[in-house]
C-alpha atoms as a PDB file:
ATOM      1  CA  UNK A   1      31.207  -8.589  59.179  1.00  0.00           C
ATOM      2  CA  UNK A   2      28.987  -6.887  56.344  1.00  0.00           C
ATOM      3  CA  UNK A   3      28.434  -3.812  58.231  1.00  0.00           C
ATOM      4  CA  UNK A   4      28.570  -1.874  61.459  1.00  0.00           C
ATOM      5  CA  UNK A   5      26.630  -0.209  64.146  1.00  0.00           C
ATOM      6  CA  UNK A   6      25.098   2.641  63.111  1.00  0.00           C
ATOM      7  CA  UNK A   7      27.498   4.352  66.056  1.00  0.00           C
ATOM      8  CA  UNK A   8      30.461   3.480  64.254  1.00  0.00           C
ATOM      9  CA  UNK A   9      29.104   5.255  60.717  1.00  0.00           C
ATOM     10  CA  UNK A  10      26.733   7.276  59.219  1.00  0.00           C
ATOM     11  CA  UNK A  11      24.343   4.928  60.192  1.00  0.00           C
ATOM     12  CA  UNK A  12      20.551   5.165  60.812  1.00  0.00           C
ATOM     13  CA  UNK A  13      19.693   7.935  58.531  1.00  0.00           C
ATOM     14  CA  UNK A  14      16.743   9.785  56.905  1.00  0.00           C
ATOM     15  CA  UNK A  15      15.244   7.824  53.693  1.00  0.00           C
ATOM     16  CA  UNK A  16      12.061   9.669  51.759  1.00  0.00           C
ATOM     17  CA  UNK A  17       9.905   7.668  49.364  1.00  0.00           C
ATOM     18  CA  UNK A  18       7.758  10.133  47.856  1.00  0.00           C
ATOM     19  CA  UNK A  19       5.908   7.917  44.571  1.00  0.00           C
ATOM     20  CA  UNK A  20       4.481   9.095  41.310  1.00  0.00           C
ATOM     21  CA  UNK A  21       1.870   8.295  38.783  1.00  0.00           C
ATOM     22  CA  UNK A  22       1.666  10.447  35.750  1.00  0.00           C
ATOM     23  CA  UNK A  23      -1.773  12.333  35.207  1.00  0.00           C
ATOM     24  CA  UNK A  24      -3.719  11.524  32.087  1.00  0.00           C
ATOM     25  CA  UNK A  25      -2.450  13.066  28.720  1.00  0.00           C
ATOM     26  CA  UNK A  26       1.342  13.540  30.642  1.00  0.00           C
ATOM     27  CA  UNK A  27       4.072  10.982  29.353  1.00  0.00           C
ATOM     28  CA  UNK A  28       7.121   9.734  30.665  1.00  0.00           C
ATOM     29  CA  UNK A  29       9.755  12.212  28.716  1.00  0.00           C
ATOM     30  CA  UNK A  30       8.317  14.935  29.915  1.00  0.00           C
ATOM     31  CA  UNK A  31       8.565  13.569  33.547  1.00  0.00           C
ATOM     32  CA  UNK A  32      12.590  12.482  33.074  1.00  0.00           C
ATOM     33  CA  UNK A  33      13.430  15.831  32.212  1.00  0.00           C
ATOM     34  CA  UNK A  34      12.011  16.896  35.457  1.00  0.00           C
ATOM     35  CA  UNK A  35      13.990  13.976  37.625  1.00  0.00           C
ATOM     36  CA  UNK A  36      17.067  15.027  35.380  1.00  0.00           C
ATOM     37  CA  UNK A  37      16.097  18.986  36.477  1.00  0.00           C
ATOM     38  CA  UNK A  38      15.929  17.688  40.294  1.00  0.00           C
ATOM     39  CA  UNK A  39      19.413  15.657  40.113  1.00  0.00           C
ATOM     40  CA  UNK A  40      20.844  18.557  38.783  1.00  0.00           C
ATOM     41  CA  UNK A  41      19.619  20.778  41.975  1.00  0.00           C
ATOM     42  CA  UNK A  42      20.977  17.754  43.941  1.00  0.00           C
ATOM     43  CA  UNK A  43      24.426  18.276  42.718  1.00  0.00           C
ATOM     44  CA  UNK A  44      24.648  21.441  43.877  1.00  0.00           C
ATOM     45  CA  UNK A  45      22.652  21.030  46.838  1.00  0.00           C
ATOM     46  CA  UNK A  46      23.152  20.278  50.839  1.00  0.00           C
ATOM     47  CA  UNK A  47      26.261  17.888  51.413  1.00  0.00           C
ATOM     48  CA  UNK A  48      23.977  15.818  53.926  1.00  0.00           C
ATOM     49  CA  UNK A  49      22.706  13.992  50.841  1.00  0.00           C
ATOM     50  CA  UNK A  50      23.472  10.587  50.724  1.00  0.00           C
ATOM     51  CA  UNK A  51      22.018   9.057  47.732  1.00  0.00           C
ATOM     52  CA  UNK A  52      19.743  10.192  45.067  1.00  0.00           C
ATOM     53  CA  UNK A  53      17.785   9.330  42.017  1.00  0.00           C
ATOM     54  CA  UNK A  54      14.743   8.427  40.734  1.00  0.00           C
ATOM     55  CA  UNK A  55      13.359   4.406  39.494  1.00  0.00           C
ATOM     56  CA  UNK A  56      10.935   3.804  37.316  1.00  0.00           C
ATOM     57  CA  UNK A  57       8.109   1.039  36.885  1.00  0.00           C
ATOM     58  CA  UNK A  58       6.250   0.327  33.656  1.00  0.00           C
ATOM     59  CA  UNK A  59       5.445   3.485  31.406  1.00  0.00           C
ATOM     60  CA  UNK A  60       3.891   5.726  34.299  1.00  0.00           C
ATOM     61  CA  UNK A  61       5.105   5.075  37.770  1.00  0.00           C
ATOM     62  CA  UNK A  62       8.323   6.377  39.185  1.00  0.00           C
ATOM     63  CA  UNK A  63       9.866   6.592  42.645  1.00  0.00           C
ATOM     64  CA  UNK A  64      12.522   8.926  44.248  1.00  0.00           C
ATOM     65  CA  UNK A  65      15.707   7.369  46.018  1.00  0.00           C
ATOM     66  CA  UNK A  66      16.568   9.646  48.471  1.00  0.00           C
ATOM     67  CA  UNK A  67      18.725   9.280  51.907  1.00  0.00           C
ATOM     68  CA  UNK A  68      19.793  11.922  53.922  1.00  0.00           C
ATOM     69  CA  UNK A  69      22.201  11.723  57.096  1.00  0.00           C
ATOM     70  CA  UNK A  70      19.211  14.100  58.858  1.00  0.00           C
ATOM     71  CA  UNK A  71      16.096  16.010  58.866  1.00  0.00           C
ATOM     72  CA  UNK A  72      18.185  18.566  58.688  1.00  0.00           C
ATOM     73  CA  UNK A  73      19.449  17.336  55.472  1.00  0.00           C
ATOM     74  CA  UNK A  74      15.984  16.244  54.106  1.00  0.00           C
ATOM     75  CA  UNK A  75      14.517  19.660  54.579  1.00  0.00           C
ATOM     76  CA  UNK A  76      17.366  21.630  53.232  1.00  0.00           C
ATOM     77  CA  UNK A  77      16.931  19.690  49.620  1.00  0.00           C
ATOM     78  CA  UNK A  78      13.307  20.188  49.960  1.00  0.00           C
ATOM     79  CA  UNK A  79      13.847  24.067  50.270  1.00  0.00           C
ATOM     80  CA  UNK A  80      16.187  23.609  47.031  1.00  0.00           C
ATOM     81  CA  UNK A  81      14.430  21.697  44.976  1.00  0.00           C
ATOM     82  CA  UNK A  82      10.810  23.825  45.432  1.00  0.00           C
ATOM     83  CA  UNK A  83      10.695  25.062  41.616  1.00  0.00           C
ATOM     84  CA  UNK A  84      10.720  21.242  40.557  1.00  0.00           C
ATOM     85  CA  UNK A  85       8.422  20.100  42.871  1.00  0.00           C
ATOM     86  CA  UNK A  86       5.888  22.973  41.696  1.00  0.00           C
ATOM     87  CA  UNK A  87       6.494  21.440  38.330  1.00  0.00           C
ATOM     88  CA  UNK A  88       6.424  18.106  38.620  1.00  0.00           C
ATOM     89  CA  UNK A  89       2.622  17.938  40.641  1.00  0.00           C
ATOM     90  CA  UNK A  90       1.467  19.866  37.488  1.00  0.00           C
ATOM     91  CA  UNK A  91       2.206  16.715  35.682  1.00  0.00           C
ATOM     92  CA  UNK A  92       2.337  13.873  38.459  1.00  0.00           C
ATOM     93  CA  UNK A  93       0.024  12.118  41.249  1.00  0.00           C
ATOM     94  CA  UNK A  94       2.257  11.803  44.278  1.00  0.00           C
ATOM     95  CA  UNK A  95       0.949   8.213  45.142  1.00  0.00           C
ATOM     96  CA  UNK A  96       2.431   7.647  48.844  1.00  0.00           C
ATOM     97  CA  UNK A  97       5.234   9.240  50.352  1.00  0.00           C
ATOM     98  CA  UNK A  98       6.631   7.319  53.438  1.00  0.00           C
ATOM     99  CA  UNK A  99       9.498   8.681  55.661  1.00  0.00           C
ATOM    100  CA  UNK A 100      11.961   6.273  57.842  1.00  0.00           C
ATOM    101  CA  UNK A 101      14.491   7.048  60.652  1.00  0.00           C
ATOM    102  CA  UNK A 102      14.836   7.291  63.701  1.00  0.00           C
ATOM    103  CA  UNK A 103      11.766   8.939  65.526  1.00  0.00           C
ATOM    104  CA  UNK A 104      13.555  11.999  66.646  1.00  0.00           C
ATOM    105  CA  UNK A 105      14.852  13.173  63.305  1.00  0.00           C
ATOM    106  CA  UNK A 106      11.480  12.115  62.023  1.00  0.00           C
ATOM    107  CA  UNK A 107       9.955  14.162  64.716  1.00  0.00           C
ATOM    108  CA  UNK A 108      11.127  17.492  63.430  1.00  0.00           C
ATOM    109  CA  UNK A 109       9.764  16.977  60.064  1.00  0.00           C
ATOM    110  CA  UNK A 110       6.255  16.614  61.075  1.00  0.00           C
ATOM    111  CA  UNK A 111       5.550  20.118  60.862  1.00  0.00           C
ATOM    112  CA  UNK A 112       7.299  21.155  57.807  1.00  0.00           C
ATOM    113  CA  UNK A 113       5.742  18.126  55.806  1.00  0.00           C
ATOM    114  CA  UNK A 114       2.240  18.707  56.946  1.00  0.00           C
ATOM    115  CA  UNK A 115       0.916  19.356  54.182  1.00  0.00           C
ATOM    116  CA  UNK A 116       2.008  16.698  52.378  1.00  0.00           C
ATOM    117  CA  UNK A 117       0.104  13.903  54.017  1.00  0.00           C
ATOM    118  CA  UNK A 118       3.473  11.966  54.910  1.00  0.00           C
ATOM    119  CA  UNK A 119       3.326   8.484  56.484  1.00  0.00           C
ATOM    120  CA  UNK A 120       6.506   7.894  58.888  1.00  0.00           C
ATOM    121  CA  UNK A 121       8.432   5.037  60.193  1.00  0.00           C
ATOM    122  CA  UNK A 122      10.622   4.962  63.224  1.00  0.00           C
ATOM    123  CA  UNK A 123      13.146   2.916  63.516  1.00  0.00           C
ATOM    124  CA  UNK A 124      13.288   0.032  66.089  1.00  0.00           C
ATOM    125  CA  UNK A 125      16.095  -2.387  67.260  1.00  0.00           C
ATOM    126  CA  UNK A 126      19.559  -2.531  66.118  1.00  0.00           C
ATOM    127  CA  UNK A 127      20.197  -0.871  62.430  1.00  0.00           C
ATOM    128  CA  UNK A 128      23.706  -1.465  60.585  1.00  0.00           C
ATOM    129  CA  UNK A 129      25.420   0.336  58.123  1.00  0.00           C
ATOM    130  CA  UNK A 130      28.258   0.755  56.067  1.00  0.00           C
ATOM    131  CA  UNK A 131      27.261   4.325  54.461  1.00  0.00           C
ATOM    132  CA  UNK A 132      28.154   6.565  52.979  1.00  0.00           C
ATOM    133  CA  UNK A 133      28.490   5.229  49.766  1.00  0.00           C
ATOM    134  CA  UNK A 134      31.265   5.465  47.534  1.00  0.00           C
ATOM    135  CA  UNK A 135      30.476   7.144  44.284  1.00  0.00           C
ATOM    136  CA  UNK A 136      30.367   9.862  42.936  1.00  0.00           C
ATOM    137  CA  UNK A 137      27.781   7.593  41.020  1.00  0.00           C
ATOM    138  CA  UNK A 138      25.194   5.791  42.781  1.00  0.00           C
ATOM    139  CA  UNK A 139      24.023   2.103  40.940  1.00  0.00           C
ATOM    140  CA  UNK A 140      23.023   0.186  44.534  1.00  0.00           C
ATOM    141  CA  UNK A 141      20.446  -1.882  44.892  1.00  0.00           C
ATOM    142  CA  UNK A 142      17.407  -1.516  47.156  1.00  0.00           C
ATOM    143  CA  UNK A 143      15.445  -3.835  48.462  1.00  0.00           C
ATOM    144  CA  UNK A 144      12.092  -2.406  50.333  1.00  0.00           C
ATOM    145  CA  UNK A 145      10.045  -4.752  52.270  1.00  0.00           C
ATOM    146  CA  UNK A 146       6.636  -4.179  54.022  1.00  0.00           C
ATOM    147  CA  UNK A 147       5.276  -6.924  56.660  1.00  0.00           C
ATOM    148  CA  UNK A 148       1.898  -6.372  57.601  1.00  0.00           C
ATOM    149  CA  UNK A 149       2.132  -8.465  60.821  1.00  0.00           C
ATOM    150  CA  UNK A 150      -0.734 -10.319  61.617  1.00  0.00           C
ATOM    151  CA  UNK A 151      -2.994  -9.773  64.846  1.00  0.00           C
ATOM    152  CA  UNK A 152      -0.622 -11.063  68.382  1.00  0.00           C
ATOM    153  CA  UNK A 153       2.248 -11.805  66.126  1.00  0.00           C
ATOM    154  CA  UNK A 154       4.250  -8.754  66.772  1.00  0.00           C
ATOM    155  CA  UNK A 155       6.355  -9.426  69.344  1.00  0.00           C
ATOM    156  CA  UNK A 156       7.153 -12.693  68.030  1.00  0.00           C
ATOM    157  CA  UNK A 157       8.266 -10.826  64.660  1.00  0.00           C
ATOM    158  CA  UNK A 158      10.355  -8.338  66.347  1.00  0.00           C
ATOM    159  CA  UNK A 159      11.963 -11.073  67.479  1.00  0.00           C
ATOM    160  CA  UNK A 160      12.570 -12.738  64.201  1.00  0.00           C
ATOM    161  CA  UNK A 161      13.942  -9.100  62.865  1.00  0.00           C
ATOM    162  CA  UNK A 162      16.950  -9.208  65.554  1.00  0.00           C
ATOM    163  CA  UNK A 163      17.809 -12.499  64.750  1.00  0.00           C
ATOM    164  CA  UNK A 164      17.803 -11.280  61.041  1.00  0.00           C
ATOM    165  CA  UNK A 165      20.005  -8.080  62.093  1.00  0.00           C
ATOM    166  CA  UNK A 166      22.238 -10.789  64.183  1.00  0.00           C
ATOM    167  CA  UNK A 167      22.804 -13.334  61.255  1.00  0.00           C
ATOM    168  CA  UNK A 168      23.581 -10.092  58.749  1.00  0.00           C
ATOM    169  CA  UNK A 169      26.336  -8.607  60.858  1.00  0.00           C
ATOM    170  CA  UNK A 170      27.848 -11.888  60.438  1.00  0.00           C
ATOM    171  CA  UNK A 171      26.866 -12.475  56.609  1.00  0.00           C
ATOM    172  CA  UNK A 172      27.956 -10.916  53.455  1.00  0.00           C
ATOM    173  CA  UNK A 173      30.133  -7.498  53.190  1.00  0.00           C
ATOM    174  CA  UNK A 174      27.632  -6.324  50.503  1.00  0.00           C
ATOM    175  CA  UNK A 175      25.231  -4.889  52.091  1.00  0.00           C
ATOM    176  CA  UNK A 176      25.235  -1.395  52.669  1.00  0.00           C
ATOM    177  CA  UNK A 177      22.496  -0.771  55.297  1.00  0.00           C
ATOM    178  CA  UNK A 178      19.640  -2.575  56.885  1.00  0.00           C
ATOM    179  CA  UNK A 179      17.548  -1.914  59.517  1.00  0.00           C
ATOM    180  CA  UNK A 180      13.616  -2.157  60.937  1.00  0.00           C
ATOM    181  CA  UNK A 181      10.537   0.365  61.490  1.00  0.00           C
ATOM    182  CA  UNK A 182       7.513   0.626  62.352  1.00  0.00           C
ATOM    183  CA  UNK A 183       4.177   2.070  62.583  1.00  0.00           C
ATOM    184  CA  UNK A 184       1.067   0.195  64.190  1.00  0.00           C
ATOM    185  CA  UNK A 185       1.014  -3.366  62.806  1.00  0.00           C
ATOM    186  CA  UNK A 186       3.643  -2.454  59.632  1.00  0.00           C
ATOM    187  CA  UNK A 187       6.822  -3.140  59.573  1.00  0.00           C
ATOM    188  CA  UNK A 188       9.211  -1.977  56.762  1.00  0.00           C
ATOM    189  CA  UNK A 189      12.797  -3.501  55.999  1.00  0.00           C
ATOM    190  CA  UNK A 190      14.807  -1.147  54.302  1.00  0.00           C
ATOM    191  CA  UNK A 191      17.675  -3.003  52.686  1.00  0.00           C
ATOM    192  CA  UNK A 192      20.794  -1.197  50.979  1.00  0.00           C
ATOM    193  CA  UNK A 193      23.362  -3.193  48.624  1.00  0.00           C
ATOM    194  CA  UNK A 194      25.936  -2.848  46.465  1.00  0.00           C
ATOM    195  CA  UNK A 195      24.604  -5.057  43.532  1.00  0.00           C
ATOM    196  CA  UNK A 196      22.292  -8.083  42.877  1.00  0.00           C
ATOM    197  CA  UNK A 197      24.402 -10.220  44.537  1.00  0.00           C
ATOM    198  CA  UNK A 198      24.534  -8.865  48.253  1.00  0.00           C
ATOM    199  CA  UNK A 199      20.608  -8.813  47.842  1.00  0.00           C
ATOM    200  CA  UNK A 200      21.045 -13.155  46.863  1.00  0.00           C
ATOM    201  CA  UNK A 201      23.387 -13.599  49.598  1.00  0.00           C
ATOM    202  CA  UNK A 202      21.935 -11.828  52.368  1.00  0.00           C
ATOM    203  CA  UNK A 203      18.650 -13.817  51.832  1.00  0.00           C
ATOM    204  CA  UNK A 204      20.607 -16.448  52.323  1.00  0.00           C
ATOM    205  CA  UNK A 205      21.704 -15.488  55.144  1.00  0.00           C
ATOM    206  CA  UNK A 206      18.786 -14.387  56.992  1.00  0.00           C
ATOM    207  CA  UNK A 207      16.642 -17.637  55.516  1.00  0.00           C
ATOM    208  CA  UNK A 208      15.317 -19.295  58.227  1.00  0.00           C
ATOM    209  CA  UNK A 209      14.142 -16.032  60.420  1.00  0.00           C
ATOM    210  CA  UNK A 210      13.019 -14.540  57.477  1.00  0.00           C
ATOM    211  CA  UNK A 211      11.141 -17.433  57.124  1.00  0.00           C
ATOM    212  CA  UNK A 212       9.250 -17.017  60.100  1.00  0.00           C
ATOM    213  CA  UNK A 213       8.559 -13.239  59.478  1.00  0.00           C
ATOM    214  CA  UNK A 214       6.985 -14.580  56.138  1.00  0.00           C
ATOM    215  CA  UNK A 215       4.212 -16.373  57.945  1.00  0.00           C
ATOM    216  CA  UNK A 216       3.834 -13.996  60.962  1.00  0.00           C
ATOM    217  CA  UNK A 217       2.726 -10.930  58.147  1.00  0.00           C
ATOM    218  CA  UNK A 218       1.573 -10.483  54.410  1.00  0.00           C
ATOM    219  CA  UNK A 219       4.322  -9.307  52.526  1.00  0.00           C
ATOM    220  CA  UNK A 220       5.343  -6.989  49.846  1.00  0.00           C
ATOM    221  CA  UNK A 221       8.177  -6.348  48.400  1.00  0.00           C
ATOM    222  CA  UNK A 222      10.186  -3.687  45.652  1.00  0.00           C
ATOM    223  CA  UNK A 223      13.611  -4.266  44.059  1.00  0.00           C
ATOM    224  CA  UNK A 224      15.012  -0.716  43.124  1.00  0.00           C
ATOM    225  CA  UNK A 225      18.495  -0.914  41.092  1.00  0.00           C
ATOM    226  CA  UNK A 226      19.977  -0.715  37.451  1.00  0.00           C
ATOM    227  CA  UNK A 227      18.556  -3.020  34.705  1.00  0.00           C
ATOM    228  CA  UNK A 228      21.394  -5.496  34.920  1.00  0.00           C
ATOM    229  CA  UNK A 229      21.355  -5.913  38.680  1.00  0.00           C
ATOM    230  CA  UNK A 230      17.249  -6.070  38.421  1.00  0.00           C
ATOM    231  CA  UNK A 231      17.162  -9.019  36.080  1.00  0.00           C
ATOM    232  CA  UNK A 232      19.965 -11.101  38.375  1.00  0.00           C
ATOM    233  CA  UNK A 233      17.286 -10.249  41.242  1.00  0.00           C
ATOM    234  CA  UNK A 234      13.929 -10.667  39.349  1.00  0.00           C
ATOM    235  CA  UNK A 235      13.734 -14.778  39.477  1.00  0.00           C
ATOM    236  CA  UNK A 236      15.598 -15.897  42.805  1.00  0.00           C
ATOM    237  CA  UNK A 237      13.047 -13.172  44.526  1.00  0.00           C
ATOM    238  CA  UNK A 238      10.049 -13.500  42.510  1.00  0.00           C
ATOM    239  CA  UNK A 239      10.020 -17.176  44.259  1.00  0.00           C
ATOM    240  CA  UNK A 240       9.915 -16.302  47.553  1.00  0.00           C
ATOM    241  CA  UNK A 241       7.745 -13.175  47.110  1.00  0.00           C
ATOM    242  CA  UNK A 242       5.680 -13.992  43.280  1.00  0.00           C
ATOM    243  CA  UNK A 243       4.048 -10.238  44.253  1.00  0.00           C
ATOM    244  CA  UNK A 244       7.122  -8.617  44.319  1.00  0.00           C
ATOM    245  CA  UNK A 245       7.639  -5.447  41.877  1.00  0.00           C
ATOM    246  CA  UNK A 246      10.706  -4.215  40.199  1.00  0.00           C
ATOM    247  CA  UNK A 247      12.038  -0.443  40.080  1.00  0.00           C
ATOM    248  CA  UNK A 248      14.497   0.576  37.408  1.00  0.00           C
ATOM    249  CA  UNK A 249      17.131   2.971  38.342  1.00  0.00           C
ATOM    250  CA  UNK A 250      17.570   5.877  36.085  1.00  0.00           C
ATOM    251  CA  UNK A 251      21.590   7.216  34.678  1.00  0.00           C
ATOM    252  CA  UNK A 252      22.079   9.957  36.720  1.00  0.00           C
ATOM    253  CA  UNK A 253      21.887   9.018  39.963  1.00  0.00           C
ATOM    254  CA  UNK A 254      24.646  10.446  42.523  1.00  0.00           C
ATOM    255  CA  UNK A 255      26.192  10.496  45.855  1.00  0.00           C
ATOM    256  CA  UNK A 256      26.126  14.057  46.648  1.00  0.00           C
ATOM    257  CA  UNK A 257      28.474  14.136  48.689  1.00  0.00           C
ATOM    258  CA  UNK A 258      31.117  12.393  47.104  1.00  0.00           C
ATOM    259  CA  UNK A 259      30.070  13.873  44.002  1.00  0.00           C
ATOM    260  CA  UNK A 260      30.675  17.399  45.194  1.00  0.00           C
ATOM    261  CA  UNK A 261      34.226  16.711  46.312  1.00  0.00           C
ATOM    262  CA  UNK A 262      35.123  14.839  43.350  1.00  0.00           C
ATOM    263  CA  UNK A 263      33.907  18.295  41.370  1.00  0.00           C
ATOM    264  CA  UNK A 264      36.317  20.687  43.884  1.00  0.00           C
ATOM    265  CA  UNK A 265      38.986  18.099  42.861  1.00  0.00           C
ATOM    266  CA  UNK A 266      38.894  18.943  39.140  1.00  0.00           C
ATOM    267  CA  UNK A 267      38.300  22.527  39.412  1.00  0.00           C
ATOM    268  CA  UNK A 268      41.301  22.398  41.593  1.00  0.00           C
ATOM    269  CA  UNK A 269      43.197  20.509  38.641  1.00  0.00           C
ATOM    270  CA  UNK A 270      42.026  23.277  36.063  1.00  0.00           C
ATOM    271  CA  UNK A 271      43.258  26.057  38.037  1.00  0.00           C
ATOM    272  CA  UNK A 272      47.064  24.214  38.870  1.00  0.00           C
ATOM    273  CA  UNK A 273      46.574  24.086  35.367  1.00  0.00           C
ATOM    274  CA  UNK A 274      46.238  27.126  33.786  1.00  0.00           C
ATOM    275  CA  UNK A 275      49.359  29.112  34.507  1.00  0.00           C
ATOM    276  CA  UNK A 276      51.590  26.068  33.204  1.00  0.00           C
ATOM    277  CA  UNK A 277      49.925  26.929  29.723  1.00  0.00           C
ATOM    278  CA  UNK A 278      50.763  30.390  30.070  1.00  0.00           C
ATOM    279  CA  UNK A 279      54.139  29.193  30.817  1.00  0.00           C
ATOM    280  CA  UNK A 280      54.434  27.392  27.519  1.00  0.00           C
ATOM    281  CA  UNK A 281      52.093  29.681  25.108  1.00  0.00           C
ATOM    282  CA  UNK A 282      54.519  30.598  22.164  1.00  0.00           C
ATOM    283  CA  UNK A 283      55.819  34.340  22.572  1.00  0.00           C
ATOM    284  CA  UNK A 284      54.892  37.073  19.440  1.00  0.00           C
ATOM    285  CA  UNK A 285      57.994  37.641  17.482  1.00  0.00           C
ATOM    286  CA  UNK A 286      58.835  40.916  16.748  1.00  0.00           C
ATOM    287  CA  UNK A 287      57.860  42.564  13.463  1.00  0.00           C
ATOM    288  CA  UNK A 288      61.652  42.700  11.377  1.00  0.00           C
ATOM    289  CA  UNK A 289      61.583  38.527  12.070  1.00  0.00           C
ATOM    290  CA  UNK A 290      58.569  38.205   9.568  1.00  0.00           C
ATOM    291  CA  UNK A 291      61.314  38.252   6.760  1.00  0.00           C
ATOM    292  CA  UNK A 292      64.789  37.041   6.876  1.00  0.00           C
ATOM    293  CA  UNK A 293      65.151  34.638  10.121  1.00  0.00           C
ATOM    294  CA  UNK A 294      64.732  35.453  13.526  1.00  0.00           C
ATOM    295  CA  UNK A 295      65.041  38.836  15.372  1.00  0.00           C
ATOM    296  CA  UNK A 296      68.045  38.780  17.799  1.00  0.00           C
ATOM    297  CA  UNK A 297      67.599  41.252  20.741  1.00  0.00           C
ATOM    298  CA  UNK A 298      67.908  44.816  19.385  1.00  0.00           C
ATOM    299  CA  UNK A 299      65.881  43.760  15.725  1.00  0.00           C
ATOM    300  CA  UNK A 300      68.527  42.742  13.615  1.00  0.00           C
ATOM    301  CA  UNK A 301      67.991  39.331  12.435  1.00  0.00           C
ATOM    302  CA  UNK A 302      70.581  36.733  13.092  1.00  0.00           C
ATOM    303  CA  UNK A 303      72.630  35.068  10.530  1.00  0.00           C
ATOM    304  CA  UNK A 304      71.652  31.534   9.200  1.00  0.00           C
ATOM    305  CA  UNK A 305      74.293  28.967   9.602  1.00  0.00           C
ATOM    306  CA  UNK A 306      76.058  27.578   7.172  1.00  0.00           C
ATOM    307  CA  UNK A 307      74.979  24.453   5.489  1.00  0.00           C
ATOM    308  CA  UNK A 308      77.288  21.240   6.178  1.00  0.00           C
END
């Protein structure tokens, strides 16, 4: 089995998709020094991150990757990350930004986020997952989905989705997390795996309901994940969904919390460290041993011996 019930794990947790456009005259460089100036307050951030970094579409869109294991966690990176978000709207269109969850962690970011024109998701059904990741480095692939279901068809397609859930938890051990939400007649997929190839297999998997879903809704579709993994993906998807649009993922991107122990681990290394070379830093010789061989203890210098 691929992955678990989101009792056994992490599970279900708190993804933000906030997108970008860059305003006229702005260029890309300037906005990766930005993303590169948010990673960094990542890093040092709230431990409830889960992943985090930033893909990037043509020479003026980008997109943050960003899971959290609560709202709690959201809003505490939000709160530590202010000074780049003040920069980066000086330079940036935020697009869309969609939330997904489950509705009561969702619920207690409504009035935080107000102002920020949010769209959110709730999950429904059954969601799996194998998170967190392992890192510290983050290079998984996403795979976002968005079925506008047509008029009468949704209970029909909510049906479809738990037969898709039903045929993953038996399919391949790539994926990372997978689950269903809503809002109205939408429904996003949000799709987690380790590389190209859980995203090939798991359509495999799920190919007949997803099938069905296909002509119960319009669909779009995103690929997020590192160049390599995004040209494996691009043809075998671009079949099924010719619309679909492909995200590159930045260097950079981390598993906070991972990444933070694996940083207590070598600062822990550096201090067992340090008084083993003051064990073995060379001791001054006294003065009289400049001339004439070493110093024994009381300054006279000791005889050399004798040459065989």
């Amino acid at each position: 089995m691929g992955c678990t019930t989101s009792r056994d794990t992490v599970g279900d947790h708190v993804q933000i998709m906030p997108y970008f456009k860059l305003k006229e005259g702005k260029t890309m460089a300037e906005a990766e020094k930005l993303m590169d100036a948010f990673v960094k307050g990542v890093r040092g951030g709230t431990e409830k991150t889960l992943y985090y970094g930033f893909t990037v579409k043509g020479d003026d869109e980008f997109m943050c990757r960003e899971g959290y294991r609560d709202a709690e966690g959201a809003l505490a990176h939000l709160e530590e990350v202010k000074e780049q978000l003040d920069q980066v709207t000086k330079i940036c269109e935020i697009t869309s930004l969609e939330i997904l969850g489950p509705a009561v962690e969702l619920k207690k970011l409504e009035e935080p986020l107000k102002s920020l024109n949010a769209v959110y998701y709730p999950t429904y059904g059954e969601n799996l997952s194998s998170l967190p990741l392992e890192g510290p480095v983050d290079t998984h692939v996403t795979l976002q989905a968005k079925f506008t279901v047509k008029e009468g068809k949704m209970e029909e397609f909510k049906k479809c989705s738990a037969d898709c859930i039903a045929a993953t938890r038996k399919g391949t051990k790539l994926i990372k997390y997978y689950g269903f939400y809503s809002r109205d007649n939408i429904v996003r997929s949000r799709k987690g795996y380790e590389n190209a190839d859980g995203v090939l297999a798991h359509i495999g998997d799920i190919g007949e309901p997803l099938g069905k879903m296909i002509e119960l809704s319009e669909l779009e579709v995103q690929i997020h994940g590192t160049k390599e993994d995004i040209e494996k993906a691009r043809e075998p998807v671009s079949k099924i969904v010719p619309q679909a649009t492909f995200w590159v993922l930045r260097e950079g991107a981390v598993t906070c919390a991972v990444d933070k122990k694996t940083e207590k681990k070598e600062k822990e290394a550096k201090k067992d460290e340090e008084p083993a070379a003051k064990d073995v830093a060379p001791k001054a010789q006294p003065e009289e041993a400049k001339e004439g061989g070493e110093a024994k203890e009381g300054g006279e210098p000791e005889e050399e011996e004798a040459a065989d």
